[in-house]
PDB file of N, CA and C in Angstrom:
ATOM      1  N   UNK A   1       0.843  -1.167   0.000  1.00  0.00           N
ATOM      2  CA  UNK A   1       0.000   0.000   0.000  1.00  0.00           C
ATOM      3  C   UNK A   1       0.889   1.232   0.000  1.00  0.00           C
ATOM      4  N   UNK A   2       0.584   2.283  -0.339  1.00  0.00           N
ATOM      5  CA  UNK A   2       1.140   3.151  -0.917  1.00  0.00           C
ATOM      6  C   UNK A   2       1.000   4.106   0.095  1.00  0.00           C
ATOM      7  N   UNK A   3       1.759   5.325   0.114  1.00  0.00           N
ATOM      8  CA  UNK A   3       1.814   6.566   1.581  1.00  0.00           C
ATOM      9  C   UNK A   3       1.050   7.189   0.931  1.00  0.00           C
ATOM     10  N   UNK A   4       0.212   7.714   2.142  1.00  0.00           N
ATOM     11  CA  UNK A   4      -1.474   8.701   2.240  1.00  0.00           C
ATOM     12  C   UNK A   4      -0.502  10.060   1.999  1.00  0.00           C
ATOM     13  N   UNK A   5      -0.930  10.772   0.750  1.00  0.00           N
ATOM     14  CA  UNK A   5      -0.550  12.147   0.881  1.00  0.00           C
ATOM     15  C   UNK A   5      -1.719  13.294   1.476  1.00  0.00           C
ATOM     16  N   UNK A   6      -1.444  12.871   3.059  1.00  0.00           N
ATOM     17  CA  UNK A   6      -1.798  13.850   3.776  1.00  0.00           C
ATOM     18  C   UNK A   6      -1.860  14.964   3.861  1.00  0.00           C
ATOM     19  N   UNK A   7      -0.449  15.224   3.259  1.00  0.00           N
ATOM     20  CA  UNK A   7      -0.199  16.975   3.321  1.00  0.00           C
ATOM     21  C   UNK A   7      -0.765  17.752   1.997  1.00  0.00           C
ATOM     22  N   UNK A   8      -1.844  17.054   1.282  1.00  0.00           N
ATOM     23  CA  UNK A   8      -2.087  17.664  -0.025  1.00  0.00           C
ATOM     24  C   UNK A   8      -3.549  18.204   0.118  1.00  0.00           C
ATOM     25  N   UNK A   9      -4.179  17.779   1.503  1.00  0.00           N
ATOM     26  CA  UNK A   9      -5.686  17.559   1.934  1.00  0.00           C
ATOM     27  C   UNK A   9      -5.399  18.762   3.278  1.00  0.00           C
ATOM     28  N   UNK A  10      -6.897  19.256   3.626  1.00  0.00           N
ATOM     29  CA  UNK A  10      -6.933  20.153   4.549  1.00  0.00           C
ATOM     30  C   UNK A  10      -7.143  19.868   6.013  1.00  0.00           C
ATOM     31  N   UNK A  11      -6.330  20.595   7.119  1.00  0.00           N
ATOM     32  CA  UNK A  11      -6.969  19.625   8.574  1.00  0.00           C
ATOM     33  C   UNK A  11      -8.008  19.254   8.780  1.00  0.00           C
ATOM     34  N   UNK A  12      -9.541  20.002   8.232  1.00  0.00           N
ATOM     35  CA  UNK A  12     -10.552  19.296   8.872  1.00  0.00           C
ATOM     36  C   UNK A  12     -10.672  18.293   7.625  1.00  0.00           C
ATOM     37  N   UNK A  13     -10.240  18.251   6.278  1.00  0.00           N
ATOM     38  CA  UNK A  13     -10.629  17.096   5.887  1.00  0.00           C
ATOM     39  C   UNK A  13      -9.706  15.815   6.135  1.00  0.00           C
ATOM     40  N   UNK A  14      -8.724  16.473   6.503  1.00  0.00           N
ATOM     41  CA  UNK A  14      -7.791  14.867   6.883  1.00  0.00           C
ATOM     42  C   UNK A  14      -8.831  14.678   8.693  1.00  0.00           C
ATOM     43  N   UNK A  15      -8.866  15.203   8.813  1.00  0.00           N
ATOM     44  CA  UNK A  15      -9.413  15.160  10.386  1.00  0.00           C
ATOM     45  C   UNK A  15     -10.798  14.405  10.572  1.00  0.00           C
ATOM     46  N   UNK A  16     -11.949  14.704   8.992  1.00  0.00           N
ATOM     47  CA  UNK A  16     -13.134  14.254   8.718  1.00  0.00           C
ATOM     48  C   UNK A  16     -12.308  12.542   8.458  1.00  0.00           C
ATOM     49  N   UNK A  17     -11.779  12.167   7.770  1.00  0.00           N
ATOM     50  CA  UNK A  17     -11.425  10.993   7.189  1.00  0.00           C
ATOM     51  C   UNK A  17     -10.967  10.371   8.151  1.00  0.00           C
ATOM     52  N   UNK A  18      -9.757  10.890   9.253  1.00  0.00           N
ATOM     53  CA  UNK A  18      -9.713   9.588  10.282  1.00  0.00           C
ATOM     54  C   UNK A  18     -11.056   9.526  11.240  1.00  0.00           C
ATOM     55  N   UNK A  19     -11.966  10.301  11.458  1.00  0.00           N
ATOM     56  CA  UNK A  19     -12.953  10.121  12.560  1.00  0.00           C
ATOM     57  C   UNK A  19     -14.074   9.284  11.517  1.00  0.00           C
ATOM     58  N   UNK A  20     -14.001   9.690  10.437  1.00  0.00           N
ATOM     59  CA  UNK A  20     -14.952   8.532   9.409  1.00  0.00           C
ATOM     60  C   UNK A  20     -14.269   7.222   9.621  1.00  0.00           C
ATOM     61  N   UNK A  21     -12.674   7.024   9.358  1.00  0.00           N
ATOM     62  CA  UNK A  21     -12.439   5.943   9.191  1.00  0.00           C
ATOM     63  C   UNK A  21     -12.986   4.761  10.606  1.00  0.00           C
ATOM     64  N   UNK A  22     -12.489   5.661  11.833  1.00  0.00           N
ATOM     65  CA  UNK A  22     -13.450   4.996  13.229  1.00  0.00           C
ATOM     66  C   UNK A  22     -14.674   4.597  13.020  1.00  0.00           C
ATOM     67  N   UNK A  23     -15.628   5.510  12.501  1.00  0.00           N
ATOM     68  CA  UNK A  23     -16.935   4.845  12.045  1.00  0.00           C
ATOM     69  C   UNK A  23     -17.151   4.186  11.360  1.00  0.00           C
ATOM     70  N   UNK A  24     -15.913   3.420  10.317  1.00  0.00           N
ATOM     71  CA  UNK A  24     -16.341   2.835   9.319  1.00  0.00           C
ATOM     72  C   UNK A  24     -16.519   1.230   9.865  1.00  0.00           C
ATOM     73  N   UNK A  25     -16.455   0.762  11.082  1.00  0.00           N
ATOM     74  CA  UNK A  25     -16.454  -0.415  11.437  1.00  0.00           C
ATOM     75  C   UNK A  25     -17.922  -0.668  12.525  1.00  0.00           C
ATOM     76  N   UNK A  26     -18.955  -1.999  11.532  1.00  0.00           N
ATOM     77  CA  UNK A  26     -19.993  -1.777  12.245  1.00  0.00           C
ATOM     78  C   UNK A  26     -19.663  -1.905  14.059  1.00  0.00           C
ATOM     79  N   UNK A  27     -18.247  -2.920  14.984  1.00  0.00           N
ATOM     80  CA  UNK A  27     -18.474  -3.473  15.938  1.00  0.00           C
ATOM     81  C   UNK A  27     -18.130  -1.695  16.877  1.00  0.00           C
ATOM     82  N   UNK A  28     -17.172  -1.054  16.494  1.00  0.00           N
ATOM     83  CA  UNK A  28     -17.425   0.630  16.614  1.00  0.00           C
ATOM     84  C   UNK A  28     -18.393   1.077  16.783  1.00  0.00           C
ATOM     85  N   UNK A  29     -19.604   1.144  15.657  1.00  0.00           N
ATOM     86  CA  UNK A  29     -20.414   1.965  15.358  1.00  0.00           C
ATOM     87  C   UNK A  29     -21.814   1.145  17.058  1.00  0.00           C
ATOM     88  N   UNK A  30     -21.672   0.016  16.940  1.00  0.00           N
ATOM     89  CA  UNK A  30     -22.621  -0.384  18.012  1.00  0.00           C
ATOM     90  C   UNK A  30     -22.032  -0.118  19.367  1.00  0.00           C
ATOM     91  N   UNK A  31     -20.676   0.078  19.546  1.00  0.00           N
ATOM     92  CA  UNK A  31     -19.916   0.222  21.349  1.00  0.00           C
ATOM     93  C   UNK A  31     -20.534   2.005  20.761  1.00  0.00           C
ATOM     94  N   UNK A  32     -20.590   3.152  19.690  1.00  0.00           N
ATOM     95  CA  UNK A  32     -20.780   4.007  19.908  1.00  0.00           C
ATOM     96  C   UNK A  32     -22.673   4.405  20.419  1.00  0.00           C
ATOM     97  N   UNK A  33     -23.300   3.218  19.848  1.00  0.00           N
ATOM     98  CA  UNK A  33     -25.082   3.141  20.465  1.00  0.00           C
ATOM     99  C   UNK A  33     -25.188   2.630  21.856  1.00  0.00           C
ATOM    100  N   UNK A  34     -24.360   1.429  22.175  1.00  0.00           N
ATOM    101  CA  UNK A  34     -24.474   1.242  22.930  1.00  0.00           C
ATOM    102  C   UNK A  34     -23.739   2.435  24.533  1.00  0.00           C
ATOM    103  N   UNK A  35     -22.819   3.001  24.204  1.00  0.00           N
ATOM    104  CA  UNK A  35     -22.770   4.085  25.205  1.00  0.00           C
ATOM    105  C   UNK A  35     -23.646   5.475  24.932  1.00  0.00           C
ATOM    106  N   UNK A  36     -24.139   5.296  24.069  1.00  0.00           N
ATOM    107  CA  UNK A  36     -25.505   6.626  23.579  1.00  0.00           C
ATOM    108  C   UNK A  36     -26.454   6.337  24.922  1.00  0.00           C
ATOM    109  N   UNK A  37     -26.994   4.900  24.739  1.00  0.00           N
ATOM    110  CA  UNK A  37     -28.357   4.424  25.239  1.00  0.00           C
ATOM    111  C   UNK A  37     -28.027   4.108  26.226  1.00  0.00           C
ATOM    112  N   UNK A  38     -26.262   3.902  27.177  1.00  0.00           N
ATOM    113  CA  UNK A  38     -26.653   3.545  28.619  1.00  0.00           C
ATOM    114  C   UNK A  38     -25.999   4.489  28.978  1.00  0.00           C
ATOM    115  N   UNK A  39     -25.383   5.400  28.790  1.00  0.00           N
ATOM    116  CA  UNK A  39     -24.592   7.067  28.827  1.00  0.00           C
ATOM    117  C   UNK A  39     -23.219   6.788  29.680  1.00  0.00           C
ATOM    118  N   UNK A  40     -22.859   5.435  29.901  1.00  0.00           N
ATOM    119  CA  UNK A  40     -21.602   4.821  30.810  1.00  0.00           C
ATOM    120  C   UNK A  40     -21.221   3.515  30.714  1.00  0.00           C
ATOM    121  N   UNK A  41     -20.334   2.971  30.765  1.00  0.00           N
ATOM    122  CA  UNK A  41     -20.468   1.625  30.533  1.00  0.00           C
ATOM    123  C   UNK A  41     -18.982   0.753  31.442  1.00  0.00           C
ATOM    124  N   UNK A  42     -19.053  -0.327  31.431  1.00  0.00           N
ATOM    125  CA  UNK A  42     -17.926  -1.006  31.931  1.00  0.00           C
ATOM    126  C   UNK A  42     -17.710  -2.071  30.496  1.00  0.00           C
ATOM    127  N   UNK A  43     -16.186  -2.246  30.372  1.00  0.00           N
ATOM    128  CA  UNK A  43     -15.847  -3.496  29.034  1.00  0.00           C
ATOM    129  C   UNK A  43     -16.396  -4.429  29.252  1.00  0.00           C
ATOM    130  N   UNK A  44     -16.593  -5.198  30.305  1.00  0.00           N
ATOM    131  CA  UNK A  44     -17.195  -6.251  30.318  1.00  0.00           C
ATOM    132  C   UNK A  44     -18.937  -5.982  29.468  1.00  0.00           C
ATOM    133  N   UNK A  45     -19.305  -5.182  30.041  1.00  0.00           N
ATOM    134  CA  UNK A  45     -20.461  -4.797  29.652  1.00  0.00           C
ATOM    135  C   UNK A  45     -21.110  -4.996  28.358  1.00  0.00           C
ATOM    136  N   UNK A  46     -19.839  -4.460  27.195  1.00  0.00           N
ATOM    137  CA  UNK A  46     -19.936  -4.691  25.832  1.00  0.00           C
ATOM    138  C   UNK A  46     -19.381  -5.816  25.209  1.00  0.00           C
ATOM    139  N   UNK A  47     -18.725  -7.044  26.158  1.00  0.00           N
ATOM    140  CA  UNK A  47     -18.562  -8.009  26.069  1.00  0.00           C
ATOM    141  C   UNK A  47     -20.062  -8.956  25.447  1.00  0.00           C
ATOM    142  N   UNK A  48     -20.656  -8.834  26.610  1.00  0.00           N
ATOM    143  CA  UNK A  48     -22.087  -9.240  27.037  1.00  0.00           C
ATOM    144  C   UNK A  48     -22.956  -9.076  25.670  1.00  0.00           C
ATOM    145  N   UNK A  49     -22.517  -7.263  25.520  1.00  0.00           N
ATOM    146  CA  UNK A  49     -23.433  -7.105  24.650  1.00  0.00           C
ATOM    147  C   UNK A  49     -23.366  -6.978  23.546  1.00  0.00           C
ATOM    148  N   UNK A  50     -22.653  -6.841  22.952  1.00  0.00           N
ATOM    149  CA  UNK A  50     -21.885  -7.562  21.508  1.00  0.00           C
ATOM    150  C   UNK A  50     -21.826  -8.965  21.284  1.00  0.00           C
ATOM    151  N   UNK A  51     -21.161  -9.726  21.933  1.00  0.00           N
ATOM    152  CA  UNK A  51     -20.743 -10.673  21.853  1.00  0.00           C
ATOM    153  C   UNK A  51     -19.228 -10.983  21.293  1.00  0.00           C
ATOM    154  N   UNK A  52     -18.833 -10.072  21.319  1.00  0.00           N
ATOM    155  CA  UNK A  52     -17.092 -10.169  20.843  1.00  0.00           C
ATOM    156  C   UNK A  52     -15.702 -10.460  22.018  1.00  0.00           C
ATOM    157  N   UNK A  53     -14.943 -10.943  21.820  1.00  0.00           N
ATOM    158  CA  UNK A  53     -14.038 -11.532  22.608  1.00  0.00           C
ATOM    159  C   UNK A  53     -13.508  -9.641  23.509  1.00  0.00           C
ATOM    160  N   UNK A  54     -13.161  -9.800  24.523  1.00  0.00           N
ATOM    161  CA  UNK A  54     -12.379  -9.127  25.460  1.00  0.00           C
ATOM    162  C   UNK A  54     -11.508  -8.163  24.433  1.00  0.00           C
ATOM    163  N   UNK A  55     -10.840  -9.187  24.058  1.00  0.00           N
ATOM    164  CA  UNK A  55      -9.471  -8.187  23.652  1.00  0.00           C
ATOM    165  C   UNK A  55      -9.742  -7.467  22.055  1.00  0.00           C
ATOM    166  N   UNK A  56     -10.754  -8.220  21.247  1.00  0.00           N
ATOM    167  CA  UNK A  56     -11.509  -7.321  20.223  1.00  0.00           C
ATOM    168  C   UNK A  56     -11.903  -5.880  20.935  1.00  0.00           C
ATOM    169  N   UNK A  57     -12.602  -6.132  21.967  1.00  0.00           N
ATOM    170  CA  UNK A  57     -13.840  -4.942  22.469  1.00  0.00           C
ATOM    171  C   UNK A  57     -12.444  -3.603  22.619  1.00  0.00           C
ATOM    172  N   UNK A  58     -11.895  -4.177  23.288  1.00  0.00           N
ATOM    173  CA  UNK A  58     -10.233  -3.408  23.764  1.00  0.00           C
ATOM    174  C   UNK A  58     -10.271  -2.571  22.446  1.00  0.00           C
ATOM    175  N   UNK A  59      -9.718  -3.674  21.325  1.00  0.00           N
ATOM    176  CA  UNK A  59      -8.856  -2.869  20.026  1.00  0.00           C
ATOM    177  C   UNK A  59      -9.719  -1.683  19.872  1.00  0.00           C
ATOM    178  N   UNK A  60     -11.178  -2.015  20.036  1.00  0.00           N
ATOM    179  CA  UNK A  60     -12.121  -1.324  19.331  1.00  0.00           C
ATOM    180  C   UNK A  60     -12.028   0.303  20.059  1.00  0.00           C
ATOM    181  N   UNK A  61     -12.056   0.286  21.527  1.00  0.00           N
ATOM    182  CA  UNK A  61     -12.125   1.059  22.600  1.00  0.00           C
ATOM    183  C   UNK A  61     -11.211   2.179  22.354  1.00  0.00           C
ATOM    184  N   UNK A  62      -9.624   1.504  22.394  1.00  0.00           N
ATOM    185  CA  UNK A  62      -8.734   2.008  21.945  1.00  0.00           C
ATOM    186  C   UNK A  62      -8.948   2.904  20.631  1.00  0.00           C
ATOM    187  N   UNK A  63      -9.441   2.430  19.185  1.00  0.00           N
ATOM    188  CA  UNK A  63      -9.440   3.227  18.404  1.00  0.00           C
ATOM    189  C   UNK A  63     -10.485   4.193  18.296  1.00  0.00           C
ATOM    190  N   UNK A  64     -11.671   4.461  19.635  1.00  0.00           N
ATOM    191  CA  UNK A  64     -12.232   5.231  19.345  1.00  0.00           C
ATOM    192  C   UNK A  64     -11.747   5.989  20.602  1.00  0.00           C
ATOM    193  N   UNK A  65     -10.746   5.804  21.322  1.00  0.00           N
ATOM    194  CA  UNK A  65     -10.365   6.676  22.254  1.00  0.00           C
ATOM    195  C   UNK A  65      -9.488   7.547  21.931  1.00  0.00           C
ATOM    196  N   UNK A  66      -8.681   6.905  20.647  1.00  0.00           N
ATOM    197  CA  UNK A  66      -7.365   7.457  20.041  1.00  0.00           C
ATOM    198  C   UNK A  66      -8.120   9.041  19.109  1.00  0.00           C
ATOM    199  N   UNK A  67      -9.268   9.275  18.872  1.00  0.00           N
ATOM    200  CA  UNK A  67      -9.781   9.972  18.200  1.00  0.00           C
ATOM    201  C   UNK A  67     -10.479  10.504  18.985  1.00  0.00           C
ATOM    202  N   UNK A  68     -10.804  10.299  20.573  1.00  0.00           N
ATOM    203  CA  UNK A  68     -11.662  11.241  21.407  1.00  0.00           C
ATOM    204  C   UNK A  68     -13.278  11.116  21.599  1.00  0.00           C
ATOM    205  N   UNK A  69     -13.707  10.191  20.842  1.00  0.00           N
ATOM    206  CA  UNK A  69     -15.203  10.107  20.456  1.00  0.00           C
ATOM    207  C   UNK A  69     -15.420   9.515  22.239  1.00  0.00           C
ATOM    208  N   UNK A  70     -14.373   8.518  23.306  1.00  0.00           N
ATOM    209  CA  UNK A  70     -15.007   8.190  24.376  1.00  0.00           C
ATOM    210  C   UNK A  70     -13.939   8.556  24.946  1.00  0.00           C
ATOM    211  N   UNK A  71     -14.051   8.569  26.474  1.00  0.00           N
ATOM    212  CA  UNK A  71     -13.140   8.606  27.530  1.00  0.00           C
ATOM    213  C   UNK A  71     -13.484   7.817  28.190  1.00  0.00           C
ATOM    214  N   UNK A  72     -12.230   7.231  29.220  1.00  0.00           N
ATOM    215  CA  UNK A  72     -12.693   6.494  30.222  1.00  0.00           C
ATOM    216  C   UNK A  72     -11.871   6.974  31.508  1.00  0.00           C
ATOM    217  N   UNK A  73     -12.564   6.147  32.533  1.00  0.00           N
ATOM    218  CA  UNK A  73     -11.887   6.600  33.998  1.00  0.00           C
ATOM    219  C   UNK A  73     -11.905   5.063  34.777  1.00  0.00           C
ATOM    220  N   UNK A  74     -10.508   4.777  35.452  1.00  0.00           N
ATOM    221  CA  UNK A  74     -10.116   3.380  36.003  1.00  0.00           C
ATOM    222  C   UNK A  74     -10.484   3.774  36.840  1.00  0.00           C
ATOM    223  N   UNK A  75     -11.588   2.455  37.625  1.00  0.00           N
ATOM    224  CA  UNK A  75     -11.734   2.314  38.940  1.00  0.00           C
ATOM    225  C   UNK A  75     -11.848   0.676  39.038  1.00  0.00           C
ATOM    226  N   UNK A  76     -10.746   0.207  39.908  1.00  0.00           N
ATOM    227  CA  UNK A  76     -10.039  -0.769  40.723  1.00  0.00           C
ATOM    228  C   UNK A  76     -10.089  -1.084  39.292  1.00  0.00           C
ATOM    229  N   UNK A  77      -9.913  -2.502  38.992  1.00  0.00           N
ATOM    230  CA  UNK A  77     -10.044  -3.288  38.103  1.00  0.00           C
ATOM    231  C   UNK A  77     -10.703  -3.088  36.260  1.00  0.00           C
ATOM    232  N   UNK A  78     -11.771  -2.411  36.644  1.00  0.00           N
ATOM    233  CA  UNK A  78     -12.386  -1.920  35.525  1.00  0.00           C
ATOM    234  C   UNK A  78     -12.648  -0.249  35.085  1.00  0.00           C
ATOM    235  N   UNK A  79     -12.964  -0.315  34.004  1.00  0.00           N
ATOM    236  CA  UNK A  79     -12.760   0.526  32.733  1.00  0.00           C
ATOM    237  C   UNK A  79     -13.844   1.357  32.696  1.00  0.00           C
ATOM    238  N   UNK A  80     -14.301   2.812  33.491  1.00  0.00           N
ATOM    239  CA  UNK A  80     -15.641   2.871  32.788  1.00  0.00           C
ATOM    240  C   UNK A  80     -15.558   3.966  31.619  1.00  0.00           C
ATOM    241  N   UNK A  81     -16.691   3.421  30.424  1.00  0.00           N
ATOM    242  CA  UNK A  81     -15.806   4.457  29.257  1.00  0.00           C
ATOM    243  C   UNK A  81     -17.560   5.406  28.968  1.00  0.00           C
ATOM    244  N   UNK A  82     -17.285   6.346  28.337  1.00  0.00           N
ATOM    245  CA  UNK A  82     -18.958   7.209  28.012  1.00  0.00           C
ATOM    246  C   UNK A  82     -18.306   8.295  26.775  1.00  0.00           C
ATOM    247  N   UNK A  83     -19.355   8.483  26.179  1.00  0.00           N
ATOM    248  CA  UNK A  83     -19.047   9.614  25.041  1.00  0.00           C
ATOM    249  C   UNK A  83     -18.375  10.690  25.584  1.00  0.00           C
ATOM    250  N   UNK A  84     -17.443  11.130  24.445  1.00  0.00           N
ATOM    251  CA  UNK A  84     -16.619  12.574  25.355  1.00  0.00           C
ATOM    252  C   UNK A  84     -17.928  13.954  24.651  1.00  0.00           C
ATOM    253  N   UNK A  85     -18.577  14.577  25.502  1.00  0.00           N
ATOM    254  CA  UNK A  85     -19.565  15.120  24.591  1.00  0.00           C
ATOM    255  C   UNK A  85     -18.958  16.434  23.960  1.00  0.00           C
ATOM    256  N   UNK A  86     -17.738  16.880  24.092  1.00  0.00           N
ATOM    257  CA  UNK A  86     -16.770  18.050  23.944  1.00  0.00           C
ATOM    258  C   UNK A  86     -16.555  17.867  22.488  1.00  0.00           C
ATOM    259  N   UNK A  87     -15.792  16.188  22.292  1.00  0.00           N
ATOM    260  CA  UNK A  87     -15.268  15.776  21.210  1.00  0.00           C
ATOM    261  C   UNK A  87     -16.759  15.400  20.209  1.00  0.00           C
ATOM    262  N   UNK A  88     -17.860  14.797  20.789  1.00  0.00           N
ATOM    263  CA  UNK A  88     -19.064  13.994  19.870  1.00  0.00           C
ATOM    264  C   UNK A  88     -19.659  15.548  19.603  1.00  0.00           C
ATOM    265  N   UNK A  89     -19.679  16.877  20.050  1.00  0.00           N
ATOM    266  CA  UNK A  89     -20.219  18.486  19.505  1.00  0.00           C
ATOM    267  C   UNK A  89     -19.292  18.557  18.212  1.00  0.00           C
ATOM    268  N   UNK A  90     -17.498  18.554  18.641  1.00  0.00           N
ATOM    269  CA  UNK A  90     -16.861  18.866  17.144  1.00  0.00           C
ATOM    270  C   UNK A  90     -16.886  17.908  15.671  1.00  0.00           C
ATOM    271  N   UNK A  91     -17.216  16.388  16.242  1.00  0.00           N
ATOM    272  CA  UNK A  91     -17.346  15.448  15.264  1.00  0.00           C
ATOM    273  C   UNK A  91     -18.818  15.725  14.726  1.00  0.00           C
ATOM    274  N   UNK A  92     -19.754  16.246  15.158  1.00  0.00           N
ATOM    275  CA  UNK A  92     -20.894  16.244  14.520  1.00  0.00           C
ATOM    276  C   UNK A  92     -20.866  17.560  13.932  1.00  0.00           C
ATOM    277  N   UNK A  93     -20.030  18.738  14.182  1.00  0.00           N
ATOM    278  CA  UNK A  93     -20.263  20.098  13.401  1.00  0.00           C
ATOM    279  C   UNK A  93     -19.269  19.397  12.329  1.00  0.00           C
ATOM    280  N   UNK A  94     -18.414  18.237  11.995  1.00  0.00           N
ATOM    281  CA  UNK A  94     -17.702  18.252  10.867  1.00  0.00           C
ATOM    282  C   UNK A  94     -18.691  17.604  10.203  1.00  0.00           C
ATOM    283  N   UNK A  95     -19.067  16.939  10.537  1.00  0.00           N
ATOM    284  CA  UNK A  95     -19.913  15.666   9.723  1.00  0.00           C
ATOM    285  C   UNK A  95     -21.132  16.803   8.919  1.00  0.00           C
ATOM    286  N   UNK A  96     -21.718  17.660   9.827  1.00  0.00           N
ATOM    287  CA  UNK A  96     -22.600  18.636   9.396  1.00  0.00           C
ATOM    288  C   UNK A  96     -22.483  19.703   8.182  1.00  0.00           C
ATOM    289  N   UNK A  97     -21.176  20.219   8.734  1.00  0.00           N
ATOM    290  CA  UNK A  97     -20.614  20.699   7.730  1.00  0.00           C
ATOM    291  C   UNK A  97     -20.405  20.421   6.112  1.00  0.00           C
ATOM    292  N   UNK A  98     -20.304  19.448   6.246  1.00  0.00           N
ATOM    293  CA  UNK A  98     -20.445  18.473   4.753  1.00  0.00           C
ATOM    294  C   UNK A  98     -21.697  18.386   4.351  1.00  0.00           C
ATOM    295  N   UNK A  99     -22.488  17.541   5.397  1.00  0.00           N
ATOM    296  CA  UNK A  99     -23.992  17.269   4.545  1.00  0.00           C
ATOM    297  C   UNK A  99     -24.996  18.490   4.371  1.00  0.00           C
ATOM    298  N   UNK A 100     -24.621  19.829   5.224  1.00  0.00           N
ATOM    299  CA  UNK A 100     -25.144  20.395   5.087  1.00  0.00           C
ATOM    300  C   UNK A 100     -24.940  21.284   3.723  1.00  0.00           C
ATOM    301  N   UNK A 101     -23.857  21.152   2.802  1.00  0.00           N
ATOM    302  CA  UNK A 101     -23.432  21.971   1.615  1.00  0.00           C
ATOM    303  C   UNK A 101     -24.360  21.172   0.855  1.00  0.00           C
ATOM    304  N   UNK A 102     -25.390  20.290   0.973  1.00  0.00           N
ATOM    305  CA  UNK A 102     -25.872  19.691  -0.250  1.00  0.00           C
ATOM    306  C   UNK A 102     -27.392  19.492  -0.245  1.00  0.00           C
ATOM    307  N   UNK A 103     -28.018  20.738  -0.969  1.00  0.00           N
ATOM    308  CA  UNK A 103     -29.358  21.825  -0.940  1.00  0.00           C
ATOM    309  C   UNK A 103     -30.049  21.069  -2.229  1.00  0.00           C
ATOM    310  N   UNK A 104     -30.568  20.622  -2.553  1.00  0.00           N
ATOM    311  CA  UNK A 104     -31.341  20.483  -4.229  1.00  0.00           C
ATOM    312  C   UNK A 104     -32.906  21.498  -3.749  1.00  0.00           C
ATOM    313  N   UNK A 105     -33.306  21.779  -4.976  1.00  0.00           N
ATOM    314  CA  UNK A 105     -34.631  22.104  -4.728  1.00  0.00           C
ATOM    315  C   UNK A 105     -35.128  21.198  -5.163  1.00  0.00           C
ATOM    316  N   UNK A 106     -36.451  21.646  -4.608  1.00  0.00           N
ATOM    317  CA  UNK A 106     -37.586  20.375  -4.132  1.00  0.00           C
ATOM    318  C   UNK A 106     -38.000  19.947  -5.709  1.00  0.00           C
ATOM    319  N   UNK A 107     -37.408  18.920  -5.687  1.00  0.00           N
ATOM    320  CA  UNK A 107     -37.804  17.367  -6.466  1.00  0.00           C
ATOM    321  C   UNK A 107     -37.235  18.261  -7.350  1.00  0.00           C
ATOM    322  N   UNK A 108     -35.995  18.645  -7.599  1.00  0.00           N
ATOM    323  CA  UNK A 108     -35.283  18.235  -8.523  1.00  0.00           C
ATOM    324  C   UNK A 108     -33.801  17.380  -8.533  1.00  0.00           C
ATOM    325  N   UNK A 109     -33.414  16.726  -9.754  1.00  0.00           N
ATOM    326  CA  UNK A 109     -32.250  15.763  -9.394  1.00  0.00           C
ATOM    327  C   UNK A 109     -30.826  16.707  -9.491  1.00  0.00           C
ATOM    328  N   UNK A 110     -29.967  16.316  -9.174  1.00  0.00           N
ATOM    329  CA  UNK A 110     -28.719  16.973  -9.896  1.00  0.00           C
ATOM    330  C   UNK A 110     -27.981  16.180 -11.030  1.00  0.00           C
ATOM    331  N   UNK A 111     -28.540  14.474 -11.506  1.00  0.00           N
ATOM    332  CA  UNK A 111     -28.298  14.085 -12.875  1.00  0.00           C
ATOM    333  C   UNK A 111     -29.512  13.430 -13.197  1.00  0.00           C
TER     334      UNK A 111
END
């Protein structure tokens, strides 16, 4: 595979593309519903509720922590992780930002 020319693209769009690339994995996209709908969680938790091995749930955790979408805080033994809502305000004004540039008038196509 060939090197990403990063430096040819703009920060928020290199910035849109790695926080897309996090979303691009459905077992992601459900640890991100599933801390929507219980607003906190412990790993084991999404063990349970997924059904994916321990150290999957981890990788997963990790790559959406590496991008800010969750935080967590250790207490004794376990992990509790919840949306960072600081970071899930700037990921949704990017995401917005985009879909919102794209207006048609009513019932017409653009091809």
């Amino acid at each position: 595979m060939g090197v990403t020319r990063t430096d040819l693209f703009s920060p928020a769009q290199n910035e849109l593309a790695q926080v897309a690339k996090v979303f691009a994995h459905p077992a992601r996209v459900a640890i991100i519903e599933y801390l929507l709908k219980a607003n906190t969680c412990i790993n084991g938790d999404l063990v349970e509720e997924l059904g994916l091995a321990q150290a999957t749930i981890s990788q997963h955790l990790k790559e959406l922590k590496q991008v800010g979408i969750i935080q967590g805080t250790i207490e004794g033994v376990s992990v509790n992780y919840c949306i960072n809502p600081i970071r899930w305000g700037e990921i949704k004004v990017l995401f917005n930002q985009v879909f919102d540039r794209f207006d048609l008038p009513d019932g017409k196509h653009c091809c």
